[in-house]
Protein backbone atom coordinates (compact mmCIF):
# COMPACT_ATOMS: atom_id res chain seq x y z
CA UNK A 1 -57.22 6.26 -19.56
CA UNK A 2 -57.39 9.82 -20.86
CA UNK A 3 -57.63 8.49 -24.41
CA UNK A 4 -60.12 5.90 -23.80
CA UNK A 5 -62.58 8.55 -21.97
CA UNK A 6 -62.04 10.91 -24.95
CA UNK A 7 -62.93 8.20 -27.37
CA UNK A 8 -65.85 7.52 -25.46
CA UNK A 9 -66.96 11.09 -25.27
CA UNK A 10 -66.37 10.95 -28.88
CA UNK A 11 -69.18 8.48 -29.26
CA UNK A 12 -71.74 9.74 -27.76
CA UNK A 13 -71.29 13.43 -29.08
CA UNK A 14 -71.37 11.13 -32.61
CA UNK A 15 -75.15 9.39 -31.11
CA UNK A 16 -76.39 12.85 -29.62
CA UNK A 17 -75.91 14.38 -32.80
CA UNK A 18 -77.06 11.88 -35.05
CA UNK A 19 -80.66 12.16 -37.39
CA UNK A 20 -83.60 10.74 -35.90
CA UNK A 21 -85.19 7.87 -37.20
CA UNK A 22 -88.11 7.66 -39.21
CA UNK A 23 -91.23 8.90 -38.24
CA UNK A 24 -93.72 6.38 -37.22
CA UNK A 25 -96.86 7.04 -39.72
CA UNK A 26 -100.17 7.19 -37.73
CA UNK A 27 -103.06 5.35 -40.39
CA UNK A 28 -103.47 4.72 -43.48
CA UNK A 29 -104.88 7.95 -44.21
CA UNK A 30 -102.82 10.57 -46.76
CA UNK A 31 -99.34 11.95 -46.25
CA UNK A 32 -99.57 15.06 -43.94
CA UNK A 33 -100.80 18.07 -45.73
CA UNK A 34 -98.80 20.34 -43.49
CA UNK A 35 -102.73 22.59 -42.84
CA UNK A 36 -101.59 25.49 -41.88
CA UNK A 37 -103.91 26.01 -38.99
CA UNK A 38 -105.83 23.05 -36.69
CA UNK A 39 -108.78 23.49 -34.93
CA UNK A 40 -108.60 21.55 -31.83
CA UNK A 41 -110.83 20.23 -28.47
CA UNK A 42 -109.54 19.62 -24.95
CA UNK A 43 -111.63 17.83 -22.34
CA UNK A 44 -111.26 18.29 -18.20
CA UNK A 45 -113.70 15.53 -17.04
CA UNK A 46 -113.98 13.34 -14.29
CA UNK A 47 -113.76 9.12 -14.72
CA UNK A 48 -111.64 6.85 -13.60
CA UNK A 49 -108.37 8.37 -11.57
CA UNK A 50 -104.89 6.62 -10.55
CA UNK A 51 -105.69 3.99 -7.91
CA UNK A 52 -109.33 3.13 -8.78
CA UNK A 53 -109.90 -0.05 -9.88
CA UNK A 54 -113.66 -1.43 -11.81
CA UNK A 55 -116.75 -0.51 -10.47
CA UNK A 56 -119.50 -2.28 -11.68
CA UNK A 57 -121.59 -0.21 -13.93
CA UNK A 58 -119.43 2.94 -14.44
CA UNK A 59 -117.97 3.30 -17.29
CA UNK A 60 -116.35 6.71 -18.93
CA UNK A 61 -116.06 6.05 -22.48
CA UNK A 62 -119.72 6.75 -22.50
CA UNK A 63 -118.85 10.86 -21.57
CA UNK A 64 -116.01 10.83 -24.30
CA UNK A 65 -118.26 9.62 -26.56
CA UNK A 66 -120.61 12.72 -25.67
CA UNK A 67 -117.46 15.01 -25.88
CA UNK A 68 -115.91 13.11 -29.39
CA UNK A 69 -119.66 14.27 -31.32
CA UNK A 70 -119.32 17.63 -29.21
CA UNK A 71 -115.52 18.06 -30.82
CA UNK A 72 -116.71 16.63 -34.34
CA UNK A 73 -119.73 19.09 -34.19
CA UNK A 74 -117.36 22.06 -33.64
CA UNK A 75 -114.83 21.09 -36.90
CA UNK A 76 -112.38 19.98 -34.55
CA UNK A 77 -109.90 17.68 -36.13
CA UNK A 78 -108.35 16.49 -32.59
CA UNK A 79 -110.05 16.12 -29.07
CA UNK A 80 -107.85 15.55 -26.20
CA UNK A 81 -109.04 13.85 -23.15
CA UNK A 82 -106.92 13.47 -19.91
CA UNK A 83 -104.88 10.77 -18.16
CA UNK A 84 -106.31 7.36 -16.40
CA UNK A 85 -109.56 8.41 -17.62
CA UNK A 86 -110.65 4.91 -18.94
CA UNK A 87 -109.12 3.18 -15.91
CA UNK A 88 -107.99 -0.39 -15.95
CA UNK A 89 -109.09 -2.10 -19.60
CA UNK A 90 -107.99 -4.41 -22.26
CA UNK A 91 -106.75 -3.02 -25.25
CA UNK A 92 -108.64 -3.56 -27.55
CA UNK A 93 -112.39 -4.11 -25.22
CA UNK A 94 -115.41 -3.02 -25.16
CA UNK A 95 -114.68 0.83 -24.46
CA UNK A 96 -111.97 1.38 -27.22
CA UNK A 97 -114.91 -0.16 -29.25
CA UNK A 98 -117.14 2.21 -28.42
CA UNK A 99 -114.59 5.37 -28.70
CA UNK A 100 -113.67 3.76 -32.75
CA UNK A 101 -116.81 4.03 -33.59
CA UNK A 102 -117.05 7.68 -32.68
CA UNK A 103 -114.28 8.74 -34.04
CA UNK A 104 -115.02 7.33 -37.35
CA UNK A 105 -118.29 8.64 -37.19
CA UNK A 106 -116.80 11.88 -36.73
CA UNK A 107 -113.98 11.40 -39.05
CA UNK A 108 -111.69 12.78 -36.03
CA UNK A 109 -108.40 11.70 -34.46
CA UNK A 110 -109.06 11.39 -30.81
CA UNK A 111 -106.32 10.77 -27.51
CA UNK A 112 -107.51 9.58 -24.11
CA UNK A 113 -105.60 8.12 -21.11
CA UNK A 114 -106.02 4.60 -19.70
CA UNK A 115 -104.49 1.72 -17.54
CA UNK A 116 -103.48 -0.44 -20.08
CA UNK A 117 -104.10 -4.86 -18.43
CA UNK A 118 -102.09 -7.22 -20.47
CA UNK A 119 -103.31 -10.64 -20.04
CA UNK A 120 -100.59 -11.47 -17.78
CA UNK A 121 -101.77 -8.63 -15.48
CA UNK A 122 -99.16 -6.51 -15.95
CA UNK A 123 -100.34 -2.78 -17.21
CA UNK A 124 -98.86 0.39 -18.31
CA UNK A 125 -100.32 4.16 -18.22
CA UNK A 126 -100.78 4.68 -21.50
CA UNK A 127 -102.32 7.44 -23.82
CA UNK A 128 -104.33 5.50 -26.85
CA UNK A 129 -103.98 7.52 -30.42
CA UNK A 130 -107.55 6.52 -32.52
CA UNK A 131 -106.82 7.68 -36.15
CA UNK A 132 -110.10 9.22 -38.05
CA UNK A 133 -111.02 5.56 -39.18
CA UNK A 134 -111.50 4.98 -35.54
CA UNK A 135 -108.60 2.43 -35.67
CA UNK A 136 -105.48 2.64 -32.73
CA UNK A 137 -102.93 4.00 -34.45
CA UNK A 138 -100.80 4.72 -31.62
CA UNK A 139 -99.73 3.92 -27.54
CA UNK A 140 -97.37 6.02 -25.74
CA UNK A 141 -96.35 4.55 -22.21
CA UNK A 142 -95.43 6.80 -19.82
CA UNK A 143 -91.95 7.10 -19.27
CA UNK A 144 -91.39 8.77 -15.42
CA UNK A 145 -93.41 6.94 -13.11
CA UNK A 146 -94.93 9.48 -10.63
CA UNK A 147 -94.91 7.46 -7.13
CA UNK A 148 -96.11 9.18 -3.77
CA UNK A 149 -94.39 6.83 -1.56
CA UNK A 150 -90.75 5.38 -0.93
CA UNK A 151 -88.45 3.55 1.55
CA UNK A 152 -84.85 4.05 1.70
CA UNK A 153 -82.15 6.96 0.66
CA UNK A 154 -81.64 8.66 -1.36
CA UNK A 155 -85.70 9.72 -1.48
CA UNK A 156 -87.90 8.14 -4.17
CA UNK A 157 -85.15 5.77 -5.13
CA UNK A 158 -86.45 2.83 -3.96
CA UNK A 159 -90.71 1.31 -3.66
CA UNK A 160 -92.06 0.41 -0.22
CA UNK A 161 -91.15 -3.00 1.03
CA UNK A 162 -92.94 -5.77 2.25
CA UNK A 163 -95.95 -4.42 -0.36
CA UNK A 164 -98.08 -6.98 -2.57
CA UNK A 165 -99.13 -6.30 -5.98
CA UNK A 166 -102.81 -5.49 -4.47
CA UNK A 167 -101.49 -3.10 -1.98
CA UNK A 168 -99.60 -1.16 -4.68
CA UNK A 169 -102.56 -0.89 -6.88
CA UNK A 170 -104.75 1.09 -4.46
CA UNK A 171 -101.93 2.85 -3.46
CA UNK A 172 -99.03 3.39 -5.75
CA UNK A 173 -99.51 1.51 -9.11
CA UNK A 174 -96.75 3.59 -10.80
CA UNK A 175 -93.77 1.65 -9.12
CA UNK A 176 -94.71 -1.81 -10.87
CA UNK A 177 -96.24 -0.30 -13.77
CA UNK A 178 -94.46 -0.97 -17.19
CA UNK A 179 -92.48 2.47 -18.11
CA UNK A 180 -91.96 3.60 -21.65
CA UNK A 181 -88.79 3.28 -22.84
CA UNK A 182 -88.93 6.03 -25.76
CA UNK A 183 -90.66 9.50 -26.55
CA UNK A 184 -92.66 8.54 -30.24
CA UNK A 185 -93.48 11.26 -32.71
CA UNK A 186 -96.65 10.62 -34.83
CA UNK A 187 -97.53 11.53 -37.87
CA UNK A 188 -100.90 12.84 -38.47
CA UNK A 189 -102.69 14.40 -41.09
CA UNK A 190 -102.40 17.77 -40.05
CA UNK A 191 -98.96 17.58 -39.10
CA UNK A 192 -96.33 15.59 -36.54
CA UNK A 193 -97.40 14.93 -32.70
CA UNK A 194 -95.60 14.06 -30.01
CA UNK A 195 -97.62 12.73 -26.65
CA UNK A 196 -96.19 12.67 -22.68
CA UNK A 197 -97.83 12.38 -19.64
CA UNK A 198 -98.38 13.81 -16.30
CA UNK A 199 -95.35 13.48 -14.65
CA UNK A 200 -93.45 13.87 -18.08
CA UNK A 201 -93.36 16.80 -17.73
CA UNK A 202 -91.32 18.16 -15.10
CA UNK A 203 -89.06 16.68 -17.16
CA UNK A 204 -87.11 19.27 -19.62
CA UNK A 205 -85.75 16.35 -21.81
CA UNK A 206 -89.03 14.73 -22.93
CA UNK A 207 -90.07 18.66 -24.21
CA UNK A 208 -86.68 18.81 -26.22
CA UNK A 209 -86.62 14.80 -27.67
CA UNK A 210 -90.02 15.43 -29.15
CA UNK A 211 -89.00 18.60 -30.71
CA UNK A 212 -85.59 17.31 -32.27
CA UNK A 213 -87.60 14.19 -33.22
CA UNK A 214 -89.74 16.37 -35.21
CA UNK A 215 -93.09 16.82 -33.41
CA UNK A 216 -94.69 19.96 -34.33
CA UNK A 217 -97.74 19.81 -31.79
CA UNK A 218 -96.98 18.71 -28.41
CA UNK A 219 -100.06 16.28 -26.41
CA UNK A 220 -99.54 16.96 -22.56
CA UNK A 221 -102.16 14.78 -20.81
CA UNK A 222 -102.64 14.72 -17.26
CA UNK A 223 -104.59 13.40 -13.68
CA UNK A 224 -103.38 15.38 -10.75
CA UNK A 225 -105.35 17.84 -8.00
CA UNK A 226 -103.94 21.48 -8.86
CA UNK A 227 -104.13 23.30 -12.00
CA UNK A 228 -101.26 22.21 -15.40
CA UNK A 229 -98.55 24.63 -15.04
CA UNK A 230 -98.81 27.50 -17.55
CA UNK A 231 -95.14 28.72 -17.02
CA UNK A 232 -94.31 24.96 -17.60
CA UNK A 233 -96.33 25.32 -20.79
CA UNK A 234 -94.85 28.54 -21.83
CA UNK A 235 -91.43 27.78 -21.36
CA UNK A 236 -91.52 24.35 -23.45
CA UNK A 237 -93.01 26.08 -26.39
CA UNK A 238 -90.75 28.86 -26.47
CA UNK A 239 -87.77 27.08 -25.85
CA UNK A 240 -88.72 23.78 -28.30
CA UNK A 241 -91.08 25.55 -30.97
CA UNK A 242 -93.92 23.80 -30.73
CA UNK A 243 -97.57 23.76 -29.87
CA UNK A 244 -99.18 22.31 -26.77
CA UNK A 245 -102.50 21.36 -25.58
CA UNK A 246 -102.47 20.26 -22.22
CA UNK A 247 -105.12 18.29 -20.21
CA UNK A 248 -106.58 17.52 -16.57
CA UNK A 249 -109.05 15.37 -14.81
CA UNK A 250 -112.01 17.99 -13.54
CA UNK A 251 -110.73 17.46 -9.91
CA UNK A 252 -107.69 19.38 -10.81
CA UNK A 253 -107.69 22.40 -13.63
CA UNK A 254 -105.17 24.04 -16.25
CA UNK A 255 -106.63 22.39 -19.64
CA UNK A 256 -105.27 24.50 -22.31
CA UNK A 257 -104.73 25.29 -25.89
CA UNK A 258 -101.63 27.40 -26.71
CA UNK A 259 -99.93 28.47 -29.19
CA UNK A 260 -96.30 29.32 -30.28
CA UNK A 261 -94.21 31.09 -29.09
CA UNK A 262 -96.28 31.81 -25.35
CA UNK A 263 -99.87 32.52 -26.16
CA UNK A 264 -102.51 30.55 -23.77
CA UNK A 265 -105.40 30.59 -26.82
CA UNK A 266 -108.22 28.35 -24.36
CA UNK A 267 -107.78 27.69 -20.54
CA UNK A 268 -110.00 26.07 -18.06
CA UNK A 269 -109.30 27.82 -14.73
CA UNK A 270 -111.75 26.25 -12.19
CA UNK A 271 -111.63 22.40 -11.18
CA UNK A 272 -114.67 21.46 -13.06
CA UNK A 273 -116.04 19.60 -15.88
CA UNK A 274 -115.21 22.42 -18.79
CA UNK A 275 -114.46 21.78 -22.64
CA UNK A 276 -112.36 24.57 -24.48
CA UNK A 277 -111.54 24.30 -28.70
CA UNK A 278 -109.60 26.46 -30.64
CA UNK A 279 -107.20 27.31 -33.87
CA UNK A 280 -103.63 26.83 -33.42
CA UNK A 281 -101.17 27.89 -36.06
CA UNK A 282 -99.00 25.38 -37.01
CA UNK A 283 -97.25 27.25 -40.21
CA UNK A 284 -95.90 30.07 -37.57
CA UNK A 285 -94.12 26.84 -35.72
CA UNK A 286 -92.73 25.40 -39.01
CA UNK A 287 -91.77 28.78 -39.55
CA UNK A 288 -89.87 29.31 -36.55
CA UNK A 289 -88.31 25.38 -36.72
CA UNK A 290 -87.13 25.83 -40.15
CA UNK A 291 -85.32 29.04 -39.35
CA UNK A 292 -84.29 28.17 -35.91
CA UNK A 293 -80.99 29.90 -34.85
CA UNK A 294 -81.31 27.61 -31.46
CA UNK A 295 -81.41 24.47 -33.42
CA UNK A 296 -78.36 25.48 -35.77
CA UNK A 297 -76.27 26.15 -32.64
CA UNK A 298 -76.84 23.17 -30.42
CA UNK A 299 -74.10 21.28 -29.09
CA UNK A 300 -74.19 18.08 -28.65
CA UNK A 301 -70.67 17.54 -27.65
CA UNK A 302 -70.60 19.28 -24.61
CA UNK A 303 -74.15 17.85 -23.05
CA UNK A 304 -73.31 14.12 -22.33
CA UNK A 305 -73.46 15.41 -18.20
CA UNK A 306 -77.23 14.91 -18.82
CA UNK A 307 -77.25 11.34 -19.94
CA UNK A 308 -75.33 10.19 -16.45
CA UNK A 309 -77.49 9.54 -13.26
CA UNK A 310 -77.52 12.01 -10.55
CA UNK A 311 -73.94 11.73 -8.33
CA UNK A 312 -72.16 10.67 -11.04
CA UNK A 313 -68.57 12.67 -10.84
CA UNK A 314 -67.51 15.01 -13.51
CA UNK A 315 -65.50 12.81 -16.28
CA UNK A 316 -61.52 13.69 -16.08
CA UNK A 317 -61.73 15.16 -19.68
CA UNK A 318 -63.82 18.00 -18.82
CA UNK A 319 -62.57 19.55 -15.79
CA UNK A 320 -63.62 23.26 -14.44
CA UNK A 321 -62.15 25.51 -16.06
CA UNK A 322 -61.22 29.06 -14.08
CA UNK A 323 -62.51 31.80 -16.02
CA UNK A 324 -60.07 34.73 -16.27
């Protein structure tokens, strides 16, 4: 048994370790020119939010429309918007329509949050990537679903019973949403970018798989009341080297540009409609990658504890050692 566990460990110190794979390209546009500095917009606005469902009549895309000419008018070459914000739409519709033709028009790459409807009705929260052609070049799907309500122990393990679909869309659409099931780095113009959402976040690993993966400029979007975590922000830059901009609807705060290793550049502090731009340097993070002592001394081998679930006992190969 002790051989077979070793073998095993062997394995997935072999996977952990292993090159990524290819970088998805974003476009059709050029290969990256690797600028050395990008100018870029964030957006906290109000519009749809995580249970809504259609109104008649209302329809956000209109206000990132106003904010994608605002962002294009300023030379920035990426506006971020925040999370939900489109609410419940087909892929491609009538808004995504309307936000293509502004970012062509503006000959800017553009990232806003909706509720992705398949035709069967099943959805996902996903961010939407428009390239400066104004096509969708990219979805990411959120991976960790942030639910507010559970049955059952161990907490948050297990979705209310007895629910219907209905019920868990006006109350807690993340249980039967459709989760990612990967962390995508894109590849941009400017440079690589890596997307997560929300509830992402609080989650160290989805910082460090973009990173290794290659993503240079980290997209944190967001919906939640409270302000985006600057420590949280901070801390993943320093410890992945990377950039961030971070967004939030305008009934929460904490939209932010900020640049490696721990400067906030732009913040919006109150919870209110507010719009921020500015120039992060993206040669000082390929700087600090390529000479990275922390990346050189990783290792792999001795971190397969985080790929088990929670309660899972320590494997027989890699007792506790007594320190002398």
């Amino acid at each position: 048994m002790l051989k077979s566990t070793v073998a095993v460990g062997a394995v997935l110190a072999a996977l952990l370790a292993a090159a990524p794979e290819p970088l998805p390209a974003c476009g059709a546009g050029p290969a990256p020119s690797e600028a050395a500095e990008v100018k870029l917009a964030a957006v906290q606005v109000l519009g749809y939010d995580k249970t809504d469902l259609p109104r008649a009549g209302y329809d956000p895309s209109e206000t990132v429309v106003r904010y994608i000419e605002r962002a294009a008018r300023d030379g920035a070459q990426l506006v971020v918007f925040p999370e939900y914000l489109l609410g419940r739409i087909s892929v491609p519709g009538p808004e995504t329509d309307r936000i293509s033709r502004a970012a062509a028009a503006g000959h800017i790459y553009v990232i806003v949050g909706c509720w992705e409807v398949n035709r069967d009705e099943s959805y996902a929260n996903t961010a939407l990537l428009f390239d400066r052609a104004g096509q969708i070049a990219g979805k990411y799907h959120k991976v960790h679903a942030a639910v507010d309500q559970f049955e059952g122990d161990p907490p948050w393990s297990q979705p209310p019973r007895n629910k219907d679909l209905t019920w868990f869309l006006r109350h807690d659409p993340e249980w039967k949403m459709q989760r990612g099931d990967g962390f995508p780095v894109f590849e941009l113009d400017f440079g690589r970018i890596g997307i997560l959402t929300c509830y992402d976040g609080w989650f160290p690993e989805t910082f460090r798989i973009l990173s290794l993966k290659g993503a240079e400029l980290l997209v944190w979007i967001n919906g939640r009341q409270g302000t985006v975590e600057d420590f949280i922000v901070q801390s993943a830059m320093f410890q992945n080297e990377v950039a961030l901009v971070a967004t939030n609807q305008a009934y929460g705060a904490g939209t932010m540009i900020a640049e490696y290793p721990s400067r906030i550049l732009a913040r919006c502090d109150e919870p209110q409609e507010d719009y921020v731009t500015a120039t992060v340097n993206l040669q000082r993070v390929r700087q600090a990658r390529h000479n990275s002592r922390n990346f050189q001394q990783r290792r792999p081998d001795v971190y397969s504890e985080i790929m088990q679930p929670i309660g899972t006992p320590p494997s027989s190969d890699n007792p506790q050692r007594k320190h002398k």
